[in-house]
C-alpha atoms as a PDB file:
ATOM      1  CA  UNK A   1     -62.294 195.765 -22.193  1.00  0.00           C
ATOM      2  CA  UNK A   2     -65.027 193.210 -23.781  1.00  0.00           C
ATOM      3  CA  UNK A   3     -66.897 193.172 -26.044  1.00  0.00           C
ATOM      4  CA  UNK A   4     -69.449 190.989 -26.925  1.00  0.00           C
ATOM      5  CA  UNK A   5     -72.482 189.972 -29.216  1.00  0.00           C
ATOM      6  CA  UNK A   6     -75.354 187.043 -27.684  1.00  0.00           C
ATOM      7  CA  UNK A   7     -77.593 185.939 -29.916  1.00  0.00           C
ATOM      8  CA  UNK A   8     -78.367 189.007 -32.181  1.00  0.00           C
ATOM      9  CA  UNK A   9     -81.251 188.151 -34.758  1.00  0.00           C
ATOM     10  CA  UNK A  10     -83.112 190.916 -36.969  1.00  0.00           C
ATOM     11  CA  UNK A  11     -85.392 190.780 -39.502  1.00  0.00           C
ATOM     12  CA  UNK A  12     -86.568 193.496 -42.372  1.00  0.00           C
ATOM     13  CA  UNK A  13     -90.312 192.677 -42.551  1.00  0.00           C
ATOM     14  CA  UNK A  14     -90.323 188.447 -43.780  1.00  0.00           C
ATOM     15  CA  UNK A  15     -86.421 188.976 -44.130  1.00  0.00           C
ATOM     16  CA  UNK A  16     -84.458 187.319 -41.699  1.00  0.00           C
ATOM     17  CA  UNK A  17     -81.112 188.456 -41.947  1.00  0.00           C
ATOM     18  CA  UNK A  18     -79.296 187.501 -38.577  1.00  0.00           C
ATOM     19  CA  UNK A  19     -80.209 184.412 -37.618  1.00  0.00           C
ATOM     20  CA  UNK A  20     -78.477 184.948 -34.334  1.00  0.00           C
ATOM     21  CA  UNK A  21     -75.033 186.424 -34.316  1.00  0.00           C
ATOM     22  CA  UNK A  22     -72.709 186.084 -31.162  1.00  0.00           C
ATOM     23  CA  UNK A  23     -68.960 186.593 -30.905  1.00  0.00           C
ATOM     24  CA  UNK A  24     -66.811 188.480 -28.750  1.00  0.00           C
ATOM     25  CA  UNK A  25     -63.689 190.708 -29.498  1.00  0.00           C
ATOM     26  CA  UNK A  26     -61.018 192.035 -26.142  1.00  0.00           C
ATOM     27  CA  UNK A  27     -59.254 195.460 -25.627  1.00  0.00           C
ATOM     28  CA  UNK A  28     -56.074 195.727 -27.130  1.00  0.00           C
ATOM     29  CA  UNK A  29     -56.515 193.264 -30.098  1.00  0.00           C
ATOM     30  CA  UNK A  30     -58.038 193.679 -33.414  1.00  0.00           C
ATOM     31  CA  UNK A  31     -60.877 191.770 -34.898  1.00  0.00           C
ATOM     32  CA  UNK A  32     -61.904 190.761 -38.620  1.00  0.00           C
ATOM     33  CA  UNK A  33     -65.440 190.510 -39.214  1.00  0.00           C
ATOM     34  CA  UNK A  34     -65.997 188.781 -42.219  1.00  0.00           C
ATOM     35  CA  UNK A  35     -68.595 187.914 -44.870  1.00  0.00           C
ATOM     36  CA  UNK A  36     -69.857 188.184 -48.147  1.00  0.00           C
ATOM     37  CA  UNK A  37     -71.726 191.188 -49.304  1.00  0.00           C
ATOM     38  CA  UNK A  38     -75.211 190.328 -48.063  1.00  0.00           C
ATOM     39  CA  UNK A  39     -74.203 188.315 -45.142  1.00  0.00           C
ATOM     40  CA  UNK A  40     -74.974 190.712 -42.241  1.00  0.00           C
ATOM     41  CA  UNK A  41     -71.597 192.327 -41.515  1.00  0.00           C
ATOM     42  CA  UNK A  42     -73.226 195.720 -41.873  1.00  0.00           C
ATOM     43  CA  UNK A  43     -76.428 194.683 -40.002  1.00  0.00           C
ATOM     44  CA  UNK A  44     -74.548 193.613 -37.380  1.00  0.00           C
ATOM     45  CA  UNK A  45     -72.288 196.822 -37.438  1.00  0.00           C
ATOM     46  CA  UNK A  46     -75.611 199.236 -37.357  1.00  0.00           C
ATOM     47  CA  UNK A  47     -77.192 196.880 -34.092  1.00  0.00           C
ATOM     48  CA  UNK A  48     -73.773 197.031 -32.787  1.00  0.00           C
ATOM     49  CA  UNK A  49     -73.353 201.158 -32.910  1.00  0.00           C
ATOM     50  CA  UNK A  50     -77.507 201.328 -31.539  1.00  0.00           C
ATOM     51  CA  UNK A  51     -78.660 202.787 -35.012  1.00  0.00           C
ATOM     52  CA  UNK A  52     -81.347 200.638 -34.867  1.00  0.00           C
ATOM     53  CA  UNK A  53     -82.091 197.921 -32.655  1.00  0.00           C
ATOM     54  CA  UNK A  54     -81.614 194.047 -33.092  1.00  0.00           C
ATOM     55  CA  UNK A  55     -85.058 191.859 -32.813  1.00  0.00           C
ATOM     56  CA  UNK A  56     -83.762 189.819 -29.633  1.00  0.00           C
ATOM     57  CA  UNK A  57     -80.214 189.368 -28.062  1.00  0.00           C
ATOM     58  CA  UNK A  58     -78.146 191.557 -26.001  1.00  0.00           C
ATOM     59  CA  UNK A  59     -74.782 193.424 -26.497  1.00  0.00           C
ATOM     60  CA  UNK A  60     -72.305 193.692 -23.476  1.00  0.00           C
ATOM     61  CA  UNK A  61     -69.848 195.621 -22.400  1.00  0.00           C
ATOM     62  CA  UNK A  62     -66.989 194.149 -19.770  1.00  0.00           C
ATOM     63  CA  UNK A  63     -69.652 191.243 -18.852  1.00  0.00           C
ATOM     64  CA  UNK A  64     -72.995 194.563 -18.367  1.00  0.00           C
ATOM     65  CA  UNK A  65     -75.389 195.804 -20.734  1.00  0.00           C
ATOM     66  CA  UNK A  66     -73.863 198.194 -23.149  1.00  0.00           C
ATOM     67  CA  UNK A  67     -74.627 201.773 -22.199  1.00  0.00           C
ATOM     68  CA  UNK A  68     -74.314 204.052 -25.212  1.00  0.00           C
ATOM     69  CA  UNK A  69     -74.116 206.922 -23.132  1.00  0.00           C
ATOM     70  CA  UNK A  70     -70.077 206.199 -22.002  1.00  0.00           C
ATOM     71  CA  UNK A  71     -69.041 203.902 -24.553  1.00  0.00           C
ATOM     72  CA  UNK A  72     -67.282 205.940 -27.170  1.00  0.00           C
ATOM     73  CA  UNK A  73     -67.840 204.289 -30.904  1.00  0.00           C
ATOM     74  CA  UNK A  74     -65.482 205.573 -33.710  1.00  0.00           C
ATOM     75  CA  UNK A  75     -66.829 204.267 -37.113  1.00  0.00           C
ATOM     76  CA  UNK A  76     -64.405 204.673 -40.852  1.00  0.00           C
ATOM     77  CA  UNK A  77     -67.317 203.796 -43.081  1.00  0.00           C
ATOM     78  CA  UNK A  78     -66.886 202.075 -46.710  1.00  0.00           C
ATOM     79  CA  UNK A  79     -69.059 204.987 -47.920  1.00  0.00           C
ATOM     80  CA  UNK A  80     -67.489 208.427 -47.142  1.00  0.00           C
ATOM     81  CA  UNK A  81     -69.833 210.267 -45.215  1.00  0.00           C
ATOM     82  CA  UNK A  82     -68.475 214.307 -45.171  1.00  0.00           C
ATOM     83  CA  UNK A  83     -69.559 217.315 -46.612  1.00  0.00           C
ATOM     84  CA  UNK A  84     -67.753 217.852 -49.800  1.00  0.00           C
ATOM     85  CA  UNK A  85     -68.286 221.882 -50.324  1.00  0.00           C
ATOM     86  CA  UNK A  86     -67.505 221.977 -46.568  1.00  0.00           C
ATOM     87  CA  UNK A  87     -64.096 223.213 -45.101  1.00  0.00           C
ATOM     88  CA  UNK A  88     -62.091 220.299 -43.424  1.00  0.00           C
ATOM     89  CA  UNK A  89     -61.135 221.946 -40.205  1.00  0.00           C
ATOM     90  CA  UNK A  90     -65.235 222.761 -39.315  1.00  0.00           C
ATOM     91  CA  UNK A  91     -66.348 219.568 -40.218  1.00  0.00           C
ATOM     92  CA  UNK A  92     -63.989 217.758 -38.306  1.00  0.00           C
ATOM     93  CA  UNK A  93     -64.256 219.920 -35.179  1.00  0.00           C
ATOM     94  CA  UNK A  94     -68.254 219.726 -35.373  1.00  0.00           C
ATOM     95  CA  UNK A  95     -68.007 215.764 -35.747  1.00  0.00           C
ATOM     96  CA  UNK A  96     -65.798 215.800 -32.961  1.00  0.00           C
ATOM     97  CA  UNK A  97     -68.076 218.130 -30.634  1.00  0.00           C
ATOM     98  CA  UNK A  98     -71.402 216.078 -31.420  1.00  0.00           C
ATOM     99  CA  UNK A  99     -69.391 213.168 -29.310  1.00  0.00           C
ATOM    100  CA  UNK A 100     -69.162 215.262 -26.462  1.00  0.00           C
ATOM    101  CA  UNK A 101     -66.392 216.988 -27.051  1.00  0.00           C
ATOM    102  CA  UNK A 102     -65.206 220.555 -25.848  1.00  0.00           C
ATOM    103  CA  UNK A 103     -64.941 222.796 -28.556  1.00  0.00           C
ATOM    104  CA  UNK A 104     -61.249 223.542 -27.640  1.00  0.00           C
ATOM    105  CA  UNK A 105     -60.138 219.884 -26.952  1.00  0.00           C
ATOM    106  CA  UNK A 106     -61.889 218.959 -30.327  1.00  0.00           C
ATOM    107  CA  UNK A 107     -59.516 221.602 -32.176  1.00  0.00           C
ATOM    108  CA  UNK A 108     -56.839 220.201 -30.518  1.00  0.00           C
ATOM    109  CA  UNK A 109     -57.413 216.787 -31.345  1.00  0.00           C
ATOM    110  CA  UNK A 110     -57.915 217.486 -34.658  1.00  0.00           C
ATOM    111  CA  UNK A 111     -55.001 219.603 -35.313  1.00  0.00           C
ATOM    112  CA  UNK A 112     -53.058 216.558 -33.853  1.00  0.00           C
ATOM    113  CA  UNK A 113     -54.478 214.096 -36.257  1.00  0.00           C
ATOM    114  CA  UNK A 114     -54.055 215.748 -39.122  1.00  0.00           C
ATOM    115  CA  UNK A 115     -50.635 216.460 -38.690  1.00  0.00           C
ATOM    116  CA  UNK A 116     -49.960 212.560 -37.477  1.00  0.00           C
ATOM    117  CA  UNK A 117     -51.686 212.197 -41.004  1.00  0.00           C
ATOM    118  CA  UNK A 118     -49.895 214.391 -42.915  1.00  0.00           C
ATOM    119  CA  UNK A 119     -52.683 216.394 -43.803  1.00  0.00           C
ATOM    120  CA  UNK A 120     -52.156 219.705 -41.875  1.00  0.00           C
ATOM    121  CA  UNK A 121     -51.430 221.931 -44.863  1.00  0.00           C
ATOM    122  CA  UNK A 122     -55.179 220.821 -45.633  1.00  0.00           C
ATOM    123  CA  UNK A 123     -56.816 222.274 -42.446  1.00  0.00           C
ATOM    124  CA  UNK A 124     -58.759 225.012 -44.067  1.00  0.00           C
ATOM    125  CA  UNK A 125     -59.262 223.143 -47.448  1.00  0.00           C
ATOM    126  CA  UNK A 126     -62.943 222.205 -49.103  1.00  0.00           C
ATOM    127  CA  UNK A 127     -62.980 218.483 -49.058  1.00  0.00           C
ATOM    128  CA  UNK A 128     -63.531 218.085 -52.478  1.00  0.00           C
ATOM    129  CA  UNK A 129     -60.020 219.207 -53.197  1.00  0.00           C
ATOM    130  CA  UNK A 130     -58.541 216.491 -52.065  1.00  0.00           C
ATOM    131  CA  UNK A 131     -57.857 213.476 -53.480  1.00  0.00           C
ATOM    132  CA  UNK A 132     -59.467 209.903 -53.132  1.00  0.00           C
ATOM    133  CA  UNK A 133     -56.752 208.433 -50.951  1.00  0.00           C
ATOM    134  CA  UNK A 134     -56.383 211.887 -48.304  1.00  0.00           C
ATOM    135  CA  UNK A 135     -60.492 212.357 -48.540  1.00  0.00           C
ATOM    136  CA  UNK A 136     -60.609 208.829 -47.003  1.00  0.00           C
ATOM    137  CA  UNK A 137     -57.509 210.021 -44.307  1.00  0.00           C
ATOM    138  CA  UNK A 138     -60.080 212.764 -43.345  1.00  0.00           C
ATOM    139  CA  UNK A 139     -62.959 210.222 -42.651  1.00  0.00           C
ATOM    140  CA  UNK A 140     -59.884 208.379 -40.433  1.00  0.00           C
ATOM    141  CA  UNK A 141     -59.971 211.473 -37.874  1.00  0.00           C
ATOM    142  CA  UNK A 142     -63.696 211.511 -37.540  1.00  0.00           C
ATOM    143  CA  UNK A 143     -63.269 207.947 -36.025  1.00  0.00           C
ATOM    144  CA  UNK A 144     -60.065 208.794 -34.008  1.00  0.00           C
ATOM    145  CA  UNK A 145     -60.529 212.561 -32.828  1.00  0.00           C
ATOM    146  CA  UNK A 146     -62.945 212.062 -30.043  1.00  0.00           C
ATOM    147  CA  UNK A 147     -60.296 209.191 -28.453  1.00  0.00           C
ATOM    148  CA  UNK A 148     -63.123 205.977 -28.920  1.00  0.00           C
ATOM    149  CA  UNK A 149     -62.845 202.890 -26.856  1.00  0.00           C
ATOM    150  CA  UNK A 150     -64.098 200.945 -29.327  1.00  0.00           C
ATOM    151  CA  UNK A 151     -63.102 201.444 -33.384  1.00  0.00           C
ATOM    152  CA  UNK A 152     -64.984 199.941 -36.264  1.00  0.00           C
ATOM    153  CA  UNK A 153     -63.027 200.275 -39.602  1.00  0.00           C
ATOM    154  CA  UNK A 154     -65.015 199.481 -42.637  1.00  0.00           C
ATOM    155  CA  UNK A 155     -62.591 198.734 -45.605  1.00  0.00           C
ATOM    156  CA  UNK A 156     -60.352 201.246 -44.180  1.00  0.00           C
ATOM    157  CA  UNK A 157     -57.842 200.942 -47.253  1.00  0.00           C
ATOM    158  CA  UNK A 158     -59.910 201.930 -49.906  1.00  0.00           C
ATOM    159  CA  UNK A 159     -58.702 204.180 -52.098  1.00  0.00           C
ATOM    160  CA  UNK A 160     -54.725 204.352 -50.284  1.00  0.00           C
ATOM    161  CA  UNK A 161     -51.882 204.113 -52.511  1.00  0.00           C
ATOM    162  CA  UNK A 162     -48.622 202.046 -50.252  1.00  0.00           C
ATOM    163  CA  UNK A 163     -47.306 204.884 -48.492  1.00  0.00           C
ATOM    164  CA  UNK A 164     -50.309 205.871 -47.204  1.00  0.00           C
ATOM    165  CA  UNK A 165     -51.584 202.295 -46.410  1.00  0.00           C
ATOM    166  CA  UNK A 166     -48.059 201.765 -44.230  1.00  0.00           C
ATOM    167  CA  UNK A 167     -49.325 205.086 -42.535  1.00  0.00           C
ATOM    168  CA  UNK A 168     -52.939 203.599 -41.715  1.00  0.00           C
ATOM    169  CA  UNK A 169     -51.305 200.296 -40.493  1.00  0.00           C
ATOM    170  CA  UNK A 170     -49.174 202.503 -38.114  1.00  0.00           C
ATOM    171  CA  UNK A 171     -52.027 204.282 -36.629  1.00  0.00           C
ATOM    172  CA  UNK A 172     -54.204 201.049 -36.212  1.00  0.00           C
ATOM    173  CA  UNK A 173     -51.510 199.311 -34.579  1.00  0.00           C
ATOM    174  CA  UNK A 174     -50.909 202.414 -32.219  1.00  0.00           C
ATOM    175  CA  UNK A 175     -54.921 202.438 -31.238  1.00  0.00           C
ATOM    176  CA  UNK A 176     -54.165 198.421 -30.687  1.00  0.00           C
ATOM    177  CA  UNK A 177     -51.792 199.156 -28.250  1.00  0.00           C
ATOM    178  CA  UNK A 178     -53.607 201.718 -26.651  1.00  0.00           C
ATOM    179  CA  UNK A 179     -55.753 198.778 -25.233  1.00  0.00           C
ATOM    180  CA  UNK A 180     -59.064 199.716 -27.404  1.00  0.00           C
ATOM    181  CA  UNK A 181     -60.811 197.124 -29.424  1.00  0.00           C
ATOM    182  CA  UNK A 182     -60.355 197.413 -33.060  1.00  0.00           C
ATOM    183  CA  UNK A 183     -62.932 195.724 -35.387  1.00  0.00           C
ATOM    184  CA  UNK A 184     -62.058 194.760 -39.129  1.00  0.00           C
ATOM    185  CA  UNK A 185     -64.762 194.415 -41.714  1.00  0.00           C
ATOM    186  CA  UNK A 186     -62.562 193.852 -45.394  1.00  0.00           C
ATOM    187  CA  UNK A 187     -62.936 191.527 -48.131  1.00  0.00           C
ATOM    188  CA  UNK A 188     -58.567 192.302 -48.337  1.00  0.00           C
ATOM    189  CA  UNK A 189     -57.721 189.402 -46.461  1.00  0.00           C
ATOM    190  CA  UNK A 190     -53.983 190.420 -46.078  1.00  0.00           C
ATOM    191  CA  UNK A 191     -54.957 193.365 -44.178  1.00  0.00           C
ATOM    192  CA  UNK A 192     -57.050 191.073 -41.622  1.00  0.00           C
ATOM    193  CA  UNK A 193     -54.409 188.291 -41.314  1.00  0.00           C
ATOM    194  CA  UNK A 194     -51.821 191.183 -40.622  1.00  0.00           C
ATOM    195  CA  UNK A 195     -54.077 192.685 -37.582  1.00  0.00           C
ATOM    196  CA  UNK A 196     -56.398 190.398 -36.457  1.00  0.00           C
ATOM    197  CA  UNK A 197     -56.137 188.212 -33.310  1.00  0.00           C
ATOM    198  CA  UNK A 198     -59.268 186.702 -34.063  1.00  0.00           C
ATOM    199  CA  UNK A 199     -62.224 186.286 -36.812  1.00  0.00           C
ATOM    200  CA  UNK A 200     -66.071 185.878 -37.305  1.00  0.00           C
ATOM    201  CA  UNK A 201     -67.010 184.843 -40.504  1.00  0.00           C
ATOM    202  CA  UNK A 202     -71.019 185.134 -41.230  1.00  0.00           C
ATOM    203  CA  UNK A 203     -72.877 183.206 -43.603  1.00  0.00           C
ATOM    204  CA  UNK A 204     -76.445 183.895 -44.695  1.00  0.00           C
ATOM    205  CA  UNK A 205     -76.695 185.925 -41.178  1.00  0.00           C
ATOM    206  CA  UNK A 206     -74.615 183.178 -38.999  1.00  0.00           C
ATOM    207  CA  UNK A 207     -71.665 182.832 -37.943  1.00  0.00           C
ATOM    208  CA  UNK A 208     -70.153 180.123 -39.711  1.00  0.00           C
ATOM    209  CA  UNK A 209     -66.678 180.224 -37.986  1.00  0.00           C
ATOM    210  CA  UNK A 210     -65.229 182.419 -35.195  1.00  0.00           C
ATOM    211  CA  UNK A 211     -61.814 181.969 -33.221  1.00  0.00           C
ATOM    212  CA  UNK A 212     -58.311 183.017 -32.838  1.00  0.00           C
ATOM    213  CA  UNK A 213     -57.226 182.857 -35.926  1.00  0.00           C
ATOM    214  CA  UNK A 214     -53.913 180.999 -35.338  1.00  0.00           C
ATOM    215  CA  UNK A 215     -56.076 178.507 -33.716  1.00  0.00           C
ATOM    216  CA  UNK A 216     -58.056 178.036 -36.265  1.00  0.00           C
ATOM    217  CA  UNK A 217     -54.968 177.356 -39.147  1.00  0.00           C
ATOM    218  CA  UNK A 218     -53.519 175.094 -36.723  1.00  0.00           C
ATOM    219  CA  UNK A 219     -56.880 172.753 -36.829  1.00  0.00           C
ATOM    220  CA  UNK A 220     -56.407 172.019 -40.205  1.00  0.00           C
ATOM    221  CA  UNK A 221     -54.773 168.763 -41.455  1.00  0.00           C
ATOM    222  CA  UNK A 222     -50.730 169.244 -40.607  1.00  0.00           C
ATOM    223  CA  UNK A 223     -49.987 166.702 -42.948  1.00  0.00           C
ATOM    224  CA  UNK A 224     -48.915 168.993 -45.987  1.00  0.00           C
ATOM    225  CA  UNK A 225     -45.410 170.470 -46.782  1.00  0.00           C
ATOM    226  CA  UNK A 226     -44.303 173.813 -48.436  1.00  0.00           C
ATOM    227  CA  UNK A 227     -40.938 173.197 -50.165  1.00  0.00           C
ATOM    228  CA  UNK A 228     -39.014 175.891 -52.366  1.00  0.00           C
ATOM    229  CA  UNK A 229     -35.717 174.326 -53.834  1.00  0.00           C
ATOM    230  CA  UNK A 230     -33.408 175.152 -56.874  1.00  0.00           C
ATOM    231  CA  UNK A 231     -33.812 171.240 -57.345  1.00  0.00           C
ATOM    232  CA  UNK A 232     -37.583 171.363 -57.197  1.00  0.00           C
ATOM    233  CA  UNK A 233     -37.922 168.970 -60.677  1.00  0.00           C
ATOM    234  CA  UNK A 234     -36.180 166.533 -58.655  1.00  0.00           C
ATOM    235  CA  UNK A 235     -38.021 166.314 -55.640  1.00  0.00           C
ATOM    236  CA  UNK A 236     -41.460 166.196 -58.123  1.00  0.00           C
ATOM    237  CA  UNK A 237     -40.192 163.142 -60.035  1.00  0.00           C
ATOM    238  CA  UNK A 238     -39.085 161.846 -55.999  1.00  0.00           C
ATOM    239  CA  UNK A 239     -42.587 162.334 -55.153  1.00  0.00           C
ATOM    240  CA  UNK A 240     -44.737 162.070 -57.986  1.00  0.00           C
ATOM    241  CA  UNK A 241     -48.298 162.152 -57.928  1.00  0.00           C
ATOM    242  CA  UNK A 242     -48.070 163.034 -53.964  1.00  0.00           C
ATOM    243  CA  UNK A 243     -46.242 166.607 -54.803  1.00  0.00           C
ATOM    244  CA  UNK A 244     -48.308 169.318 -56.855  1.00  0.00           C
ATOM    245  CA  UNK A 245     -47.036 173.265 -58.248  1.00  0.00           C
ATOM    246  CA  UNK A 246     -48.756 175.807 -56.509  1.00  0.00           C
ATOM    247  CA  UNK A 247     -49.473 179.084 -58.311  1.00  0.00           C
ATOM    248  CA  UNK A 248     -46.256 180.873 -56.870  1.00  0.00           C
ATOM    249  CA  UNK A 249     -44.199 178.038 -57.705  1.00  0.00           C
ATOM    250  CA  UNK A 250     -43.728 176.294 -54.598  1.00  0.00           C
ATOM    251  CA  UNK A 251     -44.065 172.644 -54.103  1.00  0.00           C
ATOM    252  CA  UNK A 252     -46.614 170.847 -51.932  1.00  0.00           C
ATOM    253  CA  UNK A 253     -46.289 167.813 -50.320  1.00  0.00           C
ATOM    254  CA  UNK A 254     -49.254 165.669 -49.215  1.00  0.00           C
ATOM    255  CA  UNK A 255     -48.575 162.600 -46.796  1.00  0.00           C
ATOM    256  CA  UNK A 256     -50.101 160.054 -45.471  1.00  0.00           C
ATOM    257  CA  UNK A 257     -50.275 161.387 -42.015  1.00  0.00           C
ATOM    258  CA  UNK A 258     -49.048 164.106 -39.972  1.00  0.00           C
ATOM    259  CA  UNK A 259     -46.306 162.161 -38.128  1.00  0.00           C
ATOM    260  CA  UNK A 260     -44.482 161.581 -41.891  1.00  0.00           C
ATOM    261  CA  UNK A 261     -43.831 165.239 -41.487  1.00  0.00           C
ATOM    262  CA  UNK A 262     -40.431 165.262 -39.204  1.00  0.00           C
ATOM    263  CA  UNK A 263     -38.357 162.166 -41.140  1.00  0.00           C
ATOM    264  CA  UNK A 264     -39.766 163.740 -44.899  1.00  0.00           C
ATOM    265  CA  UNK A 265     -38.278 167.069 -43.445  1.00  0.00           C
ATOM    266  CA  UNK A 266     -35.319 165.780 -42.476  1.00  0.00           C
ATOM    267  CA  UNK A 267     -35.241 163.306 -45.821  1.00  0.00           C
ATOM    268  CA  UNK A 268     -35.466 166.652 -48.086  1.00  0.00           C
ATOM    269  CA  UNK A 269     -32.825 168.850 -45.811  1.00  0.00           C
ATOM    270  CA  UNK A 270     -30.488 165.837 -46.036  1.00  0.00           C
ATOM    271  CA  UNK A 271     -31.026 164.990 -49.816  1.00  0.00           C
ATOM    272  CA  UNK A 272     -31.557 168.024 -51.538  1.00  0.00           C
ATOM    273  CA  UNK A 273     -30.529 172.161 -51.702  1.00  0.00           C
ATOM    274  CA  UNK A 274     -33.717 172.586 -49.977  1.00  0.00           C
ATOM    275  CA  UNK A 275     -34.021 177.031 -49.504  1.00  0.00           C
ATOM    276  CA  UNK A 276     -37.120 176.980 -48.040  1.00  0.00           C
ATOM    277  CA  UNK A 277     -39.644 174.011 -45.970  1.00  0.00           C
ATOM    278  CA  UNK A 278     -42.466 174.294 -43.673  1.00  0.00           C
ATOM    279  CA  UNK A 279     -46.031 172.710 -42.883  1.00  0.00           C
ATOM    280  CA  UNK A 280     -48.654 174.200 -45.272  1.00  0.00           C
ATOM    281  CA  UNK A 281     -51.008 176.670 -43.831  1.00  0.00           C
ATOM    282  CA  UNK A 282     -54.325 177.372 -45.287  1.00  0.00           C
ATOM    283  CA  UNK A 283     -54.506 181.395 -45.698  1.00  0.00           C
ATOM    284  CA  UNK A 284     -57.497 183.270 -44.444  1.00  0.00           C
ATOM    285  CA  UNK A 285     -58.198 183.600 -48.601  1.00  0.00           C
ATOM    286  CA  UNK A 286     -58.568 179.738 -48.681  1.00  0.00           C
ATOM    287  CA  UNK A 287     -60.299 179.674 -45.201  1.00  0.00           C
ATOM    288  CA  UNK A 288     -63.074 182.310 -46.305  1.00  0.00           C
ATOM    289  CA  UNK A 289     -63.892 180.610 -49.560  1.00  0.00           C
ATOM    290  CA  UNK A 290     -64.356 177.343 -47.598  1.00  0.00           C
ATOM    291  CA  UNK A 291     -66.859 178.804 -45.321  1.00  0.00           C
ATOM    292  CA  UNK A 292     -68.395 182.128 -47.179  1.00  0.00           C
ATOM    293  CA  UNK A 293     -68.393 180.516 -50.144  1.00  0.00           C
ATOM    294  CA  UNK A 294     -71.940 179.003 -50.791  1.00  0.00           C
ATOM    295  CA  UNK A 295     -73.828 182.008 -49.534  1.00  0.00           C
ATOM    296  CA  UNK A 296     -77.624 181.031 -48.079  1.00  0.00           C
END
C-alpha cells in the first residue's frame, strides 16, 4: 500500500494555510508527521480523512485517486471524542458499525480489543469512570476495531503512565507488521524516532523536510565524535577548545573533516579507557528545532 499527498493547498477565507503539502508514507512502516502547533498537521490530517476538501491537489491511493468508499481510516485523536455518560461496550460497537461493520463482527472485535488492552472488566462501564490513561485506551479501539488500512494516531501517548505506553508501542508495532500504514503526528520526538521509517516536517503550511529518517541523520556533517570515558578530563585538556560537555555528560569531538574520524578513533581506543565512541548524530529533537523552529 501507498499513500500519498500532491500538492495539497487550502485556505480559510485570506488564510493560506497549506501552501502545498506533498509526501508519501508505504504499508507496513510508520510515519511522523511533524510541525508546530499552527503549521498544518491537523489541516492536512482533516483533507487527508475527506472531512473537508483541500483547495487544489490530489490524494492517492497505490498510484489512483483515493476512494473513500474502500479505504478504511482509523483516527486516535489528541482530543477524546466519546460519550462520557455513555456505556463503553455500546459506544464502541456503534463506532464500529458506522464503518460498515456487522453488528456481530463489531462485538467481536471489540471484545477482542479490549481484552488485548486490558480493559475487559470495563465492557459495561460509563466512560467517565475510567481514568485518563484507560479513557484514552478506549479511543485506541475506535481506531483499531473496524481493522483500518490506514491509521492516523494523534499524540497517541497522552495521558499513559509506562506500562501502558509499552502496551501502545506493542499494538502499533503489531498494526506495522500487519502491512498497514501508520501515521505519527507528536511533538514526543522519542516516540517518532522509535517508529518512524520516515518524516514530514511542515513549516508555515510546507513541508520543510521529508525523508527516511536515517537518511536524513546520515546527511549531516560526520565529522563529530561521541566519547564517554572514566578519563574524560584527560581527553578535554588532549583536545581543548575542539572537545565540548554535552548536557548528559558526554564528550564531543569536532574535527576538521570527516576522514579525521577513523585514526582519532583509533588514537582514543589506543590511548585512553575509552567505554563508549561513536560519530555524533543529530536527534530528531535537534533536527525539528532546526527546521520548525522559526515558524512563518
Amino acid at each position: 500500500m501507498r499513500l500519498e499527498l500532491r500538492d495539497i493547498t487550502k485556505s480559510f477565507g485570506d488564510k493560506q494555510v497549506l501552501k502545498g503539502i506533498s509526501l508519501a508514507a508505504e504499508g507496513g512502516k510508520a510515519f511522523g508527521l511533524l510541525g508546530r502547533n499552527g503549521a498544518g498537521k491537523t489541516t492536512s490530517i482533516r483533507i487527508l480523512m475527506n472531512v473537508f476538501p483541500a483547495n487544489s491537489g490530489e490524494i492517492l491511493f497505490d498510484g489512483a485517486p483515493m476512494d473513500y468508499s474502500k479505504v478504511q481510516f482509523g483516527y486516535l485523536p489528541e482530543e477524546r471524542g466519546l460519550y462520557p455518560k455513555k456505556k463503553i461496550i455500546d459506544q464502541l460497537v456503534y463506532f464500529a458499525e458506522l464503518k460498515g461493520m456487522r453488528h456481530s463482527d463489531a462485538v467481536k472485535s471489540v471484545d477482542y480489543w479490549l481484552e488485548r488492552l486490558g480493559m475487559s472488566e470495563y465492557r459495561s462501564k460509563r466512560l467517565d469512570t475510567l481514568s485518563k490513561g484507560n479513557q484514552q485506551k478506549i479511543q485506541l479501539v475506535t481506531a483499531l476495531a473496524h481493522n483500518p488500512q490506514i491509521v492516523i494516531l494523534d499524540e497517541p501517548f497522552s495521558g499513559l503512565d509506562p506500562v501502558n505506553a509499552m502496551l501502545l508501542k506493542d499494538v502499533v508495532k503489531e498494526e506495522i507488521a500487519k502491512g498497514k500504514i501508520v501515521l505519527f503526528s507528536s511533538h514526543q520526538m522519542n516516540y517518532i524516532e522509535e517508529f518512524c521509517d520516515s518524516i514530514a516536517i511542515i513549516n508555515g503550511g510546507e513541508v520543510v523536510l521529508t525523508g527516511d529518517l536515517h537518511d536524513i541523520k546520515r546527511n549531516y556533517p560526520r565529522n563529530r565524535l561521541v566519547v564517554r570515558s572514566e578519563q574524560q578530563e584527560a581527553i578535554r585538556k588532549e583536545f581543548a577548545d575542539k572537545c565540548t560537555v554535552e548536557e548528559d555528560g558526554a564528550l564531543l569531538i569536532t574535527l576538521t573533516s570527516s576522514e579525521e574520524k577513523q585514526s582519532v578513533m583509533k588514537h582514543l581506543t589506543d590511548r585512553y579507557d575509552i567505554d563508549e565512541i561513536k560519530v555524533f548524530e543529530p536527534s530528531l529533537n535537534d533536527i525539528f528545532v532546526e527546521y520548525a523552529g522559526q515558524q512563518e
